[in-house]
C-alpha atoms as a PDB file:
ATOM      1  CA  UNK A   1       0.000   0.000   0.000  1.00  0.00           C
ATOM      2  CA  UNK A   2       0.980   3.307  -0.208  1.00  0.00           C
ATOM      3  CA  UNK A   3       2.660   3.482   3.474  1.00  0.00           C
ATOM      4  CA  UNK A   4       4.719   0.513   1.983  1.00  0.00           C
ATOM      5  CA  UNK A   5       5.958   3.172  -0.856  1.00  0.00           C
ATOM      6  CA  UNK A   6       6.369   5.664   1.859  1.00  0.00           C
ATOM      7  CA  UNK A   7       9.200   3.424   3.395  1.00  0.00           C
ATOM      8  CA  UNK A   8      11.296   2.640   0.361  1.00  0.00           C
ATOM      9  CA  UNK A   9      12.755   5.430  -0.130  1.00  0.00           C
ATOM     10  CA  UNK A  10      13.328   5.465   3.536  1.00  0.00           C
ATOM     11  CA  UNK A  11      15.234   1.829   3.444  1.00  0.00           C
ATOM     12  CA  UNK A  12      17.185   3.095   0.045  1.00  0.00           C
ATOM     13  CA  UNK A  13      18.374   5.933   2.444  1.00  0.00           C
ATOM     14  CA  UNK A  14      19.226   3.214   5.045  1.00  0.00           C
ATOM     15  CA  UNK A  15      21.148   1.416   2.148  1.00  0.00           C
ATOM     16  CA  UNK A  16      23.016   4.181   1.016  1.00  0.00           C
ATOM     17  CA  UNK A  17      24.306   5.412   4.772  1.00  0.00           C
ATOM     18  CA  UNK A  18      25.549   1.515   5.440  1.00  0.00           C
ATOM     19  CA  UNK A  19      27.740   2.079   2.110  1.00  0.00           C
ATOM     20  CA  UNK A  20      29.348   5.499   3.636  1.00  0.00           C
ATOM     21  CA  UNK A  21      32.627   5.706   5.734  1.00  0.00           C
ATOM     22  CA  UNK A  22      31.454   4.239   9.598  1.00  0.00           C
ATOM     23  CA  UNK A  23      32.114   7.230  12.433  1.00  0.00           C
ATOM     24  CA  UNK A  24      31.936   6.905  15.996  1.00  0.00           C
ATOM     25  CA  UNK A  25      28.827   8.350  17.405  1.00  0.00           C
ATOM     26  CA  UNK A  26      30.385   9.886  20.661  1.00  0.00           C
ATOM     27  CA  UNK A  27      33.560  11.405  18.978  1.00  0.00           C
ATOM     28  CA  UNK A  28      31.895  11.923  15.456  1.00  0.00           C
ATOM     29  CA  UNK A  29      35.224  10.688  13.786  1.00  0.00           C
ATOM     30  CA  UNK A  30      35.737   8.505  11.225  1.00  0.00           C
ATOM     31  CA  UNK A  31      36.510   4.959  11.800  1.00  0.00           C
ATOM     32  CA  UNK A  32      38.926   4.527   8.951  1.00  0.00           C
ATOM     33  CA  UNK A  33      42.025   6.882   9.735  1.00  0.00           C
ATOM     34  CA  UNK A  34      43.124   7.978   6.502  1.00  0.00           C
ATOM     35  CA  UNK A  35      39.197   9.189   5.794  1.00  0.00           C
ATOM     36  CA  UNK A  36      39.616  11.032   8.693  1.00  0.00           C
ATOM     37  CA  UNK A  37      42.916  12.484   7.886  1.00  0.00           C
ATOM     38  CA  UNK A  38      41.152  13.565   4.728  1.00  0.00           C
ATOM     39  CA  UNK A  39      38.534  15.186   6.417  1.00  0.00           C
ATOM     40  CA  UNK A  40      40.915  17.649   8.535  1.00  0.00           C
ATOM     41  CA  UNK A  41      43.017  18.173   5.698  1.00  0.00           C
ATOM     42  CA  UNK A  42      40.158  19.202   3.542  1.00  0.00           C
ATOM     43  CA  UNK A  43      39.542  22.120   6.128  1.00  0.00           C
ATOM     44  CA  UNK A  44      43.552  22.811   6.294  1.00  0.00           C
ATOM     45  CA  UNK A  45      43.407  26.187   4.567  1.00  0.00           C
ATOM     46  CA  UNK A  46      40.192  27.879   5.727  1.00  0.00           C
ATOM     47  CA  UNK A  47      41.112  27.182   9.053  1.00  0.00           C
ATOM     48  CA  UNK A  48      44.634  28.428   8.750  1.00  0.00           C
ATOM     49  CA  UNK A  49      43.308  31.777   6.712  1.00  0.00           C
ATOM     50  CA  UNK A  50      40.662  32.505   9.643  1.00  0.00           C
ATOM     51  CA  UNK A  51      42.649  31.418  12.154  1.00  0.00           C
ATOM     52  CA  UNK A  52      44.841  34.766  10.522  1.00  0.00           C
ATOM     53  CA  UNK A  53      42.161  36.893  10.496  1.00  0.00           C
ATOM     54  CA  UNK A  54      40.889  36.204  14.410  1.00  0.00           C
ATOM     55  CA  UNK A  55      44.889  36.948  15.489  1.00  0.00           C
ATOM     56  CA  UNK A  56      44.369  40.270  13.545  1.00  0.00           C
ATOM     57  CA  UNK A  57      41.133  40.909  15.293  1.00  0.00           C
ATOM     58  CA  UNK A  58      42.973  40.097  18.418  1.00  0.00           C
ATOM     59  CA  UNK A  59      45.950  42.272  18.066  1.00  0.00           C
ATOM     60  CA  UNK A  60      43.535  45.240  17.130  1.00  0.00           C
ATOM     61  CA  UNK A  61      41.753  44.398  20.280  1.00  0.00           C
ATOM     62  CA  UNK A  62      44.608  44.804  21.926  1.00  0.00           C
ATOM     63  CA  UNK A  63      45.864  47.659  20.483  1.00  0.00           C
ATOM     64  CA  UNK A  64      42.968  49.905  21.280  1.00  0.00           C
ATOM     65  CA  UNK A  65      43.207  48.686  25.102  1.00  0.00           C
ATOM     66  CA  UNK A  66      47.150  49.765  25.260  1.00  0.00           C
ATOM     67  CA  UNK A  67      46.271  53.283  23.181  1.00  0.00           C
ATOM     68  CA  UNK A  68      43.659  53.991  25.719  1.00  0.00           C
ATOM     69  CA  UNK A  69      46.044  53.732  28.424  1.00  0.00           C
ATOM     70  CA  UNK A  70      48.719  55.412  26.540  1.00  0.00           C
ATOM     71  CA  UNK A  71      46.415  58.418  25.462  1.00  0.00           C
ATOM     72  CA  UNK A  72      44.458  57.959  29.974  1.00  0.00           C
ATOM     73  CA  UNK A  73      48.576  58.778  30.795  1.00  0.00           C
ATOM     74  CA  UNK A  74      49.542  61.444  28.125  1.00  0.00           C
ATOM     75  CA  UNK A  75      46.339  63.362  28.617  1.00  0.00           C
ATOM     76  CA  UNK A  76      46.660  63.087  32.783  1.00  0.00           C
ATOM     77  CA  UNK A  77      43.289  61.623  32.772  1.00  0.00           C
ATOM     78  CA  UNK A  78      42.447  58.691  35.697  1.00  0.00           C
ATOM     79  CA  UNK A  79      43.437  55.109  34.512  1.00  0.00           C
ATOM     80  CA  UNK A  80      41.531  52.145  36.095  1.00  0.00           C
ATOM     81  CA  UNK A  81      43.385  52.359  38.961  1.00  0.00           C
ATOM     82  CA  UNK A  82      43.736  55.117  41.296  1.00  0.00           C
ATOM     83  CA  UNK A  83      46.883  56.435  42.242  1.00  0.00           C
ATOM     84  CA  UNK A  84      47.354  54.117  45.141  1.00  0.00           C
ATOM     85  CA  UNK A  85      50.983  52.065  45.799  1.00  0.00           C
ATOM     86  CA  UNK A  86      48.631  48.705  45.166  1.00  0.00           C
ATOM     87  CA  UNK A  87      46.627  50.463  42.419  1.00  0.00           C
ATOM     88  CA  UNK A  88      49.464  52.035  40.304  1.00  0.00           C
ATOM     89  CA  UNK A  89      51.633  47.763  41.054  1.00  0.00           C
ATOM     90  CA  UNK A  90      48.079  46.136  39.617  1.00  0.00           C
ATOM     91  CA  UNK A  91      47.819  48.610  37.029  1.00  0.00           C
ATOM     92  CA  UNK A  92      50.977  47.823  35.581  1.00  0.00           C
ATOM     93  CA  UNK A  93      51.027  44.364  35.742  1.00  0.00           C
ATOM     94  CA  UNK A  94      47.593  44.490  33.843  1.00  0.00           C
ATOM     95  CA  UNK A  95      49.380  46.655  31.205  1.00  0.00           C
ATOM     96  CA  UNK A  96      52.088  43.771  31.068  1.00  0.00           C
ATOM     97  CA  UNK A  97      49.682  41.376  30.720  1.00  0.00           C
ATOM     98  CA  UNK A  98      47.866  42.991  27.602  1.00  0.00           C
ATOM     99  CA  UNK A  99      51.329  43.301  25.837  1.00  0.00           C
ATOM    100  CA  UNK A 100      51.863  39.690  26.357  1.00  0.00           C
ATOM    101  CA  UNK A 101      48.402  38.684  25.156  1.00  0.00           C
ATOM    102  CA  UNK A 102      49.705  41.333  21.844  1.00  0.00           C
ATOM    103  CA  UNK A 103      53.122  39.914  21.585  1.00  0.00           C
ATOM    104  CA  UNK A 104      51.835  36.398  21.737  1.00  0.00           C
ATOM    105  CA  UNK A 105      49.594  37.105  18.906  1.00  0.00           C
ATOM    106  CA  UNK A 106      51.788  38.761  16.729  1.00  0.00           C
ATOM    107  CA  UNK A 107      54.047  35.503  17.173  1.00  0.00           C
ATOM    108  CA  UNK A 108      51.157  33.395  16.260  1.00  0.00           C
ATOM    109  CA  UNK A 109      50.393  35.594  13.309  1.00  0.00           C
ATOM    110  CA  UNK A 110      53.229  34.120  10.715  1.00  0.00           C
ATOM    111  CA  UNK A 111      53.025  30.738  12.028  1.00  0.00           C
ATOM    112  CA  UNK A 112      49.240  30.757  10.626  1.00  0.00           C
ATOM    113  CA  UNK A 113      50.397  32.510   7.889  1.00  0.00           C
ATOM    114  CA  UNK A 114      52.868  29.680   7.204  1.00  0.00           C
ATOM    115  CA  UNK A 115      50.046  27.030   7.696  1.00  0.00           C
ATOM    116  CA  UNK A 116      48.301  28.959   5.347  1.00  0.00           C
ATOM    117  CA  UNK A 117      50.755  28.489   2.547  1.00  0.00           C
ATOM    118  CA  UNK A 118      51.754  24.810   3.764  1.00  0.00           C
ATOM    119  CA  UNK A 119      54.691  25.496   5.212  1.00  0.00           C
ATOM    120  CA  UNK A 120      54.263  24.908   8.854  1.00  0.00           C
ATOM    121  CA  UNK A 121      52.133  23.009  11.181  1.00  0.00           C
ATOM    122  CA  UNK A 122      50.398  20.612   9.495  1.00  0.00           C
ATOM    123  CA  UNK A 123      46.086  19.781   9.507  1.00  0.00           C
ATOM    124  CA  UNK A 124      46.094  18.461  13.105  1.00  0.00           C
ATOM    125  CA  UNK A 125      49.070  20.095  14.280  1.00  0.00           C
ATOM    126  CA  UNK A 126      47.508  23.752  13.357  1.00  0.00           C
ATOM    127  CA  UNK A 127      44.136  22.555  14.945  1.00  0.00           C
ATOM    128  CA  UNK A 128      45.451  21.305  18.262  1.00  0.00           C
ATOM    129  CA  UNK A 129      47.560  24.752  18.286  1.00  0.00           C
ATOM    130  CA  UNK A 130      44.502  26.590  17.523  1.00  0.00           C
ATOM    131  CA  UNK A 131      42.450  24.924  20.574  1.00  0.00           C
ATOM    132  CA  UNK A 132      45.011  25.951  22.995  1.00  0.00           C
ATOM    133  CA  UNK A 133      45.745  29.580  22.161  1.00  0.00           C
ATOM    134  CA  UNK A 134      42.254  29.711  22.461  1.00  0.00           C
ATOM    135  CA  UNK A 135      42.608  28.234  25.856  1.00  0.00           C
ATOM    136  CA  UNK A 136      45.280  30.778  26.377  1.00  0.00           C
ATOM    137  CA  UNK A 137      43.343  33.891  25.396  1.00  0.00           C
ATOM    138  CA  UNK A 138      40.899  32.926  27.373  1.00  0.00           C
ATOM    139  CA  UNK A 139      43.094  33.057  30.389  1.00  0.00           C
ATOM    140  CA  UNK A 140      44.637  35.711  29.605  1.00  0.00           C
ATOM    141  CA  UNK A 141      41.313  37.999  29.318  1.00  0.00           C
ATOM    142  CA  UNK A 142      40.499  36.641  33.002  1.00  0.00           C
ATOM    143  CA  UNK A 143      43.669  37.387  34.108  1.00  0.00           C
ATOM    144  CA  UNK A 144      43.594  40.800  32.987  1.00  0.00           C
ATOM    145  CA  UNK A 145      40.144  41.751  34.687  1.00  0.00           C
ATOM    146  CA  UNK A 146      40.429  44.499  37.377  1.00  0.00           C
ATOM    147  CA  UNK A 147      39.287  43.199  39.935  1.00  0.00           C
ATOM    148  CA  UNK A 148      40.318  39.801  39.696  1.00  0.00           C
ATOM    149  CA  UNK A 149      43.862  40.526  39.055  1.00  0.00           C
ATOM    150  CA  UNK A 150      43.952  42.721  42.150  1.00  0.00           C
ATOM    151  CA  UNK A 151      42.535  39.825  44.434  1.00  0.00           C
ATOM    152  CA  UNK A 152      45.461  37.459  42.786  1.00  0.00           C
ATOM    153  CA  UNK A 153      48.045  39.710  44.152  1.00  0.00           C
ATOM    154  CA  UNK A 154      46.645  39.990  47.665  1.00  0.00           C
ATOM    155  CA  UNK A 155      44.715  42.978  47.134  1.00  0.00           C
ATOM    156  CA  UNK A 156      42.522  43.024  50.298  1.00  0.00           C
ATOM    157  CA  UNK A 157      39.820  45.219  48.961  1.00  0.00           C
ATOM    158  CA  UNK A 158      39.867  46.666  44.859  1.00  0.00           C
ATOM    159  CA  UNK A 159      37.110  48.705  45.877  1.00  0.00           C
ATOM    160  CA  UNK A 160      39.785  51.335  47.389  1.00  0.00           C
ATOM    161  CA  UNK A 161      42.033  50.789  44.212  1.00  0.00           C
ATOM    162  CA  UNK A 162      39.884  50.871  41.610  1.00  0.00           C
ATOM    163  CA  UNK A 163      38.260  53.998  40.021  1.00  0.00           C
ATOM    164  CA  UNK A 164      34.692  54.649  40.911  1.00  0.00           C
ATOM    165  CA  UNK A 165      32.337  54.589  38.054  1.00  0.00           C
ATOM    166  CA  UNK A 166      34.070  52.330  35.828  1.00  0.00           C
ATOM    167  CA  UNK A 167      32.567  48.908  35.188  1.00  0.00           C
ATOM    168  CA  UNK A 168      35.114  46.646  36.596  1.00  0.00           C
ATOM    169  CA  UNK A 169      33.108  46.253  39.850  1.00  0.00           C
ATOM    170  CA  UNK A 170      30.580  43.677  38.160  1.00  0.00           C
ATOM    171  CA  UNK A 171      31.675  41.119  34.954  1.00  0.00           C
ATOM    172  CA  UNK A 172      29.183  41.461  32.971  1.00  0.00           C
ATOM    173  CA  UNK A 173      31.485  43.030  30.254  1.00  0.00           C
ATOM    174  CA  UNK A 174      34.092  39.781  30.508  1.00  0.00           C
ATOM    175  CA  UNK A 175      30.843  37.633  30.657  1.00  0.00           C
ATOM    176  CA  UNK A 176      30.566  38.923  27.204  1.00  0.00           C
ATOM    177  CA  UNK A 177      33.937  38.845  26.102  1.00  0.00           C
ATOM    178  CA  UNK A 178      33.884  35.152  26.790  1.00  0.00           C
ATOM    179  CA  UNK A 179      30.480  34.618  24.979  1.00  0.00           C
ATOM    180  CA  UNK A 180      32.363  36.479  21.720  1.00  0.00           C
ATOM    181  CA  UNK A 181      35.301  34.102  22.023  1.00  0.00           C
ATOM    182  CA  UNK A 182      33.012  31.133  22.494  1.00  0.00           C
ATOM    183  CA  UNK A 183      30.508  32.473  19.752  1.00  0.00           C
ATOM    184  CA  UNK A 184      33.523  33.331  17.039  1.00  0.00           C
ATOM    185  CA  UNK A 185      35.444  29.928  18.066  1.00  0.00           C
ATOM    186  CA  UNK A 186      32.022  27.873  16.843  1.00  0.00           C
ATOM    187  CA  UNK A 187      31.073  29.583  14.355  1.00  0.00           C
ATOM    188  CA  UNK A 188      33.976  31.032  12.348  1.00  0.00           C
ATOM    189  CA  UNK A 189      36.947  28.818  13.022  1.00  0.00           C
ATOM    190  CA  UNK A 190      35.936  25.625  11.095  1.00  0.00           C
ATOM    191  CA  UNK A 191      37.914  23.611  14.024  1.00  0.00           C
ATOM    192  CA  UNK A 192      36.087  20.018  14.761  1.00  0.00           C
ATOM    193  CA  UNK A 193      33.951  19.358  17.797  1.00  0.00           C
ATOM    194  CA  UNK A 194      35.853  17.653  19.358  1.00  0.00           C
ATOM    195  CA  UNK A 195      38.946  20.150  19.255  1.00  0.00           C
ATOM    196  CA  UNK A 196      36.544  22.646  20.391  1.00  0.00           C
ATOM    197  CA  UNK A 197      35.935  20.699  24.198  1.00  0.00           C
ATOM    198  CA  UNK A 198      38.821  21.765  25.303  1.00  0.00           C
ATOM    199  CA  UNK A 199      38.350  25.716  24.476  1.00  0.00           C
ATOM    200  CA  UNK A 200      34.485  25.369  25.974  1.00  0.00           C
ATOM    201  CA  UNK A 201      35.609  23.675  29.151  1.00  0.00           C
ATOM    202  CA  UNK A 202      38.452  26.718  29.814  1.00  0.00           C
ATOM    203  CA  UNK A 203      35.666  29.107  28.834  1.00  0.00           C
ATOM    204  CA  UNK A 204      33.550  27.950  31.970  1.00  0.00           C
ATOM    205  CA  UNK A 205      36.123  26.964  34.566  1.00  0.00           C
ATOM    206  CA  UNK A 206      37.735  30.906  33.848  1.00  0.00           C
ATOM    207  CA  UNK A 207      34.787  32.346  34.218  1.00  0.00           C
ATOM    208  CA  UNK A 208      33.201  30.329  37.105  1.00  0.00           C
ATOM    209  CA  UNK A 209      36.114  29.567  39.105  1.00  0.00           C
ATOM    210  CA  UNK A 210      36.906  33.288  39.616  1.00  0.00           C
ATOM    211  CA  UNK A 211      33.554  34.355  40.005  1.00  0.00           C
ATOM    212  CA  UNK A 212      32.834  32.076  43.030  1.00  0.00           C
ATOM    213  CA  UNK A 213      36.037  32.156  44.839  1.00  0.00           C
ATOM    214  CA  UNK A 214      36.895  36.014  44.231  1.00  0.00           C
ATOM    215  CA  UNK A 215      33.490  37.385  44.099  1.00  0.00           C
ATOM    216  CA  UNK A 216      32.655  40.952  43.026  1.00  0.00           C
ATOM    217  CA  UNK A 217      31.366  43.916  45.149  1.00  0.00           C
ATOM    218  CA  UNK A 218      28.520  44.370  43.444  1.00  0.00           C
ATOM    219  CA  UNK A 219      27.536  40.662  43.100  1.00  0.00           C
ATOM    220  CA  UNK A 220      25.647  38.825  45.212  1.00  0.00           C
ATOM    221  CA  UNK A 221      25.779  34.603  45.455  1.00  0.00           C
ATOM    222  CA  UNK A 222      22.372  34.189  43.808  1.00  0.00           C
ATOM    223  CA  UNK A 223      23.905  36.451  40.887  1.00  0.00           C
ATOM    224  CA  UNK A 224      27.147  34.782  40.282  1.00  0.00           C
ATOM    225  CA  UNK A 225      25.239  31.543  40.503  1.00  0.00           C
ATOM    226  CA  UNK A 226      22.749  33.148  37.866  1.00  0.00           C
ATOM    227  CA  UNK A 227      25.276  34.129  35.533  1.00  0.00           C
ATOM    228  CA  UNK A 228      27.471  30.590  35.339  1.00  0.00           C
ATOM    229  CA  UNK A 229      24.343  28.855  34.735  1.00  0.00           C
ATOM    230  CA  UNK A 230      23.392  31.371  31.839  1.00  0.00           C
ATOM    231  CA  UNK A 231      27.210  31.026  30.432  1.00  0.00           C
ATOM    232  CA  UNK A 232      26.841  27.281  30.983  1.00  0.00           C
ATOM    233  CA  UNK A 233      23.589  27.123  28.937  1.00  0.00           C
ATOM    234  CA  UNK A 234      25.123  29.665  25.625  1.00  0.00           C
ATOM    235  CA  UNK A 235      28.224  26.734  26.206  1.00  0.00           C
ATOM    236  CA  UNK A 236      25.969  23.936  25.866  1.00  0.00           C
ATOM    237  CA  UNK A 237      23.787  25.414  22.982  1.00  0.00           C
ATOM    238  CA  UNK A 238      27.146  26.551  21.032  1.00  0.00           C
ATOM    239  CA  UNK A 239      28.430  23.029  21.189  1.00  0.00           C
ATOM    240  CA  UNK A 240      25.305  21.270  20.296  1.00  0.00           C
ATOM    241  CA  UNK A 241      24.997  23.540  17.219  1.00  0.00           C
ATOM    242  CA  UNK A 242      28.560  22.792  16.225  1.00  0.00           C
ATOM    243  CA  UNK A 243      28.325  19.057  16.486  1.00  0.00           C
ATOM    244  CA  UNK A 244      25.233  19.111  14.750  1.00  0.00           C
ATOM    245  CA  UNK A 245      27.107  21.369  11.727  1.00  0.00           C
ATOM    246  CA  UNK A 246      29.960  18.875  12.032  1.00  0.00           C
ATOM    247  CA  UNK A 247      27.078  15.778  11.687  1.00  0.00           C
ATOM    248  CA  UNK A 248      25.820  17.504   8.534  1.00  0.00           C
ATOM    249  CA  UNK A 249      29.606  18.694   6.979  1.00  0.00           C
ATOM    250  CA  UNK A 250      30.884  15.136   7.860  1.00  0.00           C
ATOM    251  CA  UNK A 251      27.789  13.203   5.947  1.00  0.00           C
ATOM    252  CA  UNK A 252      28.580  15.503   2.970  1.00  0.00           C
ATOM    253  CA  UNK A 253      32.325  14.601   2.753  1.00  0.00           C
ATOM    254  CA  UNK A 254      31.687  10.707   3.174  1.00  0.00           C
ATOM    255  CA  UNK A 255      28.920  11.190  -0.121  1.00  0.00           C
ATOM    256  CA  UNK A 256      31.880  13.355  -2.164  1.00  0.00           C
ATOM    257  CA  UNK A 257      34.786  11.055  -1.234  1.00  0.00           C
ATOM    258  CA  UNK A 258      32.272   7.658  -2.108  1.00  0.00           C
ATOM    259  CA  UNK A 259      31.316   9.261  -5.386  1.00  0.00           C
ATOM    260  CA  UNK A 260      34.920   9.882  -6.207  1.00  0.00           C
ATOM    261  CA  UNK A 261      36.037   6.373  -5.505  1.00  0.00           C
ATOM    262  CA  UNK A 262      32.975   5.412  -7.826  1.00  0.00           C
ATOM    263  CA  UNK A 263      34.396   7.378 -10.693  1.00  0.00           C
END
């Protein structure tokens, strides 16, 4: 009957996945190593060429923050900080740390740009370096916050060091700084899933860890608690999107590469 014709096409479908390249459903990879090899090699290029255009994006990032301070001490104007002994130490040790983050970029920038043209890391080599400077940014970006910084150094109280008004006593600015990083990392960066783990795991840890053990003046328990959940629900969506994308880009490659051994 007609639900009988309904289901053929249905079993041809079931045919014509059994026929395709076998991945694990946990990891998404390919059983067959060399397909898999293949499949990160076929994403070589366009992850090398973004992966040049997010360290440019980076280093302008950065070089806005260090002209701000350079313009806050030619112009006389109040930094961050106030002019306190413990203000003016965290102050610049947070300047140091924003020229590291720059100088660590602008390192990274030719060795992408070498991946780019084949000459350095190779398709898995580039990746796992990708995943951990993400991992490193991230740190870095906690790191740099205010008033964390100034409670890693023994600061008993950034409310006396830190310049009223600014909005360094709360986080929701480096709440979304990490949701950028974590947004841009999924969605532009054409890294694999399971690559990405890594990155989402330091995204949460640096922002939770902090926030709990630190705290901020002008947060109270329910509200960090309220916030970790909310960047632990944009994690979870952003990774089930991408291993969805992955399911989808993955099913495509196994079709092209089984047509082209059919040729």
């Amino acid at each position: 009957g007609s639900g009988r014709q309904r289901a053929l096409p249905a079993c041809a479908d079931c045919r014509q996945m059994a026929d395709l390249p076998q991945r694990d459903k946990h990891l998404l990879r390919f059983t067959d190593a060399g397909i898999e090899r293949a499949f990160v090699s076929s994403r070589h290029e366009d992850l090398a060429g973004k992966t040049c255009v997010s360290i440019v994006l980076l280093l302008l990032y950065c070089a806005l923050v260090i002209g701000e301070i350079v313009c806050q001490r030619w112009a006389g104007s109040q930094n961050i900080f106030l002019d306190t002994p413990e203000g003016n130490m965290v102050g610049e040790l947070r300047n140091w740390i924003i020229i590291g983050l720059a100088g660590t970029a602008f390192l990274g920038l030719p060795v992408a740009m070498a991946s780019s043209a084949n000459r350095g890391f190779g398709p898995r080599g580039l990746e796992m370096l990708v995943s951990c400077g993400l991992c490193l940014v991230t740190l870095i970006l906690v790191l740099q916050y205010p008033w964390y910084l100034a409670k890693l150094v023994g600061v008993a109280d950034p409310m006396e060091h830190i310049t009223p008004g600014t909005c360094f006593f709360v986080d929701d600015n480096l709440m979304l700084t990490l949701d950028i990083l974590l947004t841009a990392s999924h969605i532009m960066l054409p890294l694999r899933w399971v690559a990405l783990l890594p990155v989402e795991l330091a995204i949460f840890l640096c922002y939770a860890l902090p926030a709990i053990t630190l705290g901020l003046s002008d947060h109270s328990l329910s509200m960090i608690v309220n916030n970790i959940v909310i960047l632990l629900l944009l994690t979870i969506f952003a990774a089930s999107g991408k291993r969805a994308l992955e399911k989808q880009e993955r099913l495509a490659f196994a079709q092209l590469a089984k047509e082209r051994t059919l040729r």
